[in-house]
Protein backbone atom coordinates (compact mmCIF):
# COMPACT_ATOMS: atom_id res chain seq x y z
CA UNK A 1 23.18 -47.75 49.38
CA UNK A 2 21.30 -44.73 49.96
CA UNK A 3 22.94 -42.23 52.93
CA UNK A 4 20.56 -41.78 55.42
CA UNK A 5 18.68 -38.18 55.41
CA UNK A 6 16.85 -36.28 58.07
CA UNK A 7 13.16 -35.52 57.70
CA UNK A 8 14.68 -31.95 57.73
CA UNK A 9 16.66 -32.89 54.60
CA UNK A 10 14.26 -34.55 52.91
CA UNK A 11 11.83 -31.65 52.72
CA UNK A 12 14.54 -29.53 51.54
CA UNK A 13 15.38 -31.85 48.93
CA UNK A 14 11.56 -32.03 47.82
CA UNK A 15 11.28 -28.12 48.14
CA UNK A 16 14.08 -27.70 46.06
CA UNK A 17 12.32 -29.99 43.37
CA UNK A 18 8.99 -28.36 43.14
CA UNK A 19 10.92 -24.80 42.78
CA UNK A 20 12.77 -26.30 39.50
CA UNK A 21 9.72 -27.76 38.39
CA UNK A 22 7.98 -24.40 38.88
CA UNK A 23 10.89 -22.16 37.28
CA UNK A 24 11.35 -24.52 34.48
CA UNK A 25 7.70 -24.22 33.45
CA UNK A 26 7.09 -20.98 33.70
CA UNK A 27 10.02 -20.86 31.08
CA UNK A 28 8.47 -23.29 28.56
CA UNK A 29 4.62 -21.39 29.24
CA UNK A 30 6.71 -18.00 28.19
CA UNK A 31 8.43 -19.30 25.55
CA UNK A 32 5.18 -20.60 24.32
CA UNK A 33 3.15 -17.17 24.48
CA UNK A 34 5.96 -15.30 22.36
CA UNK A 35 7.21 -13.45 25.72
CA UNK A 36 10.25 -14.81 25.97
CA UNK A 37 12.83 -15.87 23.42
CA UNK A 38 15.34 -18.55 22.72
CA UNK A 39 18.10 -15.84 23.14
CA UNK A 40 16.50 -14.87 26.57
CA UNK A 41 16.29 -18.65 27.70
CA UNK A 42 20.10 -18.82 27.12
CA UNK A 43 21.03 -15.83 28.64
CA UNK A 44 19.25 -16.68 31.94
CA UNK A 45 21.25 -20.18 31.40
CA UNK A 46 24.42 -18.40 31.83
CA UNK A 47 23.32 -16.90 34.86
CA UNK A 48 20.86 -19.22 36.61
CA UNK A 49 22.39 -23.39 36.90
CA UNK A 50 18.68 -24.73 37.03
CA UNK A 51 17.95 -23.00 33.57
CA UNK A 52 21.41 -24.59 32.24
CA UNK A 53 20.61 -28.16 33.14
CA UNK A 54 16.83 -27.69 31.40
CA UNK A 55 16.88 -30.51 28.62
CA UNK A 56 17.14 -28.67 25.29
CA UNK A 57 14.72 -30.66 23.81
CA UNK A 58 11.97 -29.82 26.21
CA UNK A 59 12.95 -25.73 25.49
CA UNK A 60 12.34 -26.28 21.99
CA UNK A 61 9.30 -27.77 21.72
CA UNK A 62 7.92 -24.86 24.00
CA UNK A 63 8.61 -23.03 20.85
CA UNK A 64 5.86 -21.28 19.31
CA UNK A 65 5.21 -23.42 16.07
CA UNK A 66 7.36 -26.10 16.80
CA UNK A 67 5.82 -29.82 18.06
CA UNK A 68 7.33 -33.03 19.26
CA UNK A 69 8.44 -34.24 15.60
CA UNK A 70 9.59 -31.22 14.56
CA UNK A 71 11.39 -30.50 17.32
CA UNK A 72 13.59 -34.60 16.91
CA UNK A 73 14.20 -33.58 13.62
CA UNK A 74 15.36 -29.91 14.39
CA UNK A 75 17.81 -31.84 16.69
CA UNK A 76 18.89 -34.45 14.35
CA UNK A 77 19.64 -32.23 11.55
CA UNK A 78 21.52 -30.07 13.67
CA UNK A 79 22.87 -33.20 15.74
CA UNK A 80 22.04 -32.69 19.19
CA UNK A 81 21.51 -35.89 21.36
CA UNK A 82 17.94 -36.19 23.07
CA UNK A 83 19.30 -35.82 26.36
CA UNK A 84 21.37 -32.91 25.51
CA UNK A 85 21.10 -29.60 28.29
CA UNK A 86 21.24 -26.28 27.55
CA UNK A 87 24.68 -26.45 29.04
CA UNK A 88 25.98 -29.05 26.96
CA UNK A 89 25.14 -27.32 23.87
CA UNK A 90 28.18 -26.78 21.54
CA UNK A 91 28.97 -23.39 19.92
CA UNK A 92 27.75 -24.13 16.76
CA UNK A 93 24.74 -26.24 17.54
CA UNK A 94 23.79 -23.35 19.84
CA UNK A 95 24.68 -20.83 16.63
CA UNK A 96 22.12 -23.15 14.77
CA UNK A 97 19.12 -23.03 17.24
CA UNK A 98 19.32 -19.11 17.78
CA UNK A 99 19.77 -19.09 13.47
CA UNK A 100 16.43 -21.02 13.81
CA UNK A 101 14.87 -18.84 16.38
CA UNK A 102 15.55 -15.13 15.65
């Protein structure tokens, strides 16, 4: 089961959660505007852990231009799973989306 948590941990766990949600969509509501690029996203990824573990997919459909179809078959033609992170991109698929992008 479960461990048991203090009330204490518990709303640290749940403040914890709204910052990521927070962070990660100020990201996709830059990278929508134009003020931020792909190349910026995945520099911050090297530095920040909650920017790594952002779902890739989610990144590029906050892509000006891009929507939800053209964003699965982006991904397929390039071959990156639907759960795939920023993190667990490969060298070349990551070489493809900043092609793409730039």
């Amino acid at each position: 089961m479960f461990p048991e948590t203090t009330d204490e941990q518990r709303a640290a766990a749940l403040a914890r959660a709204v910052e990521a949600r927070r962070k990660r969509a100020e990201i996709k509501a830059l990278l929508k505007t134009g003020s931020l690029t792909f190349t910026d996203v995945l520099e911050r990824a090297e530095e920040d852990d909650l920017v790594a573990g952002t779902k890739i997919q989610a990144i590029i459909v906050s892509m000006p231009g891009m929507g939800k179809i053209a964003t699965k078959r982006l991904m397929e033609d390039i071959g990156i799973a639907d759960n795939r992170t920023i993190r667990g991109l490969g060298k070349n698929q990551r070489m493809a989306l900043i092609e793409r992008f730039s």
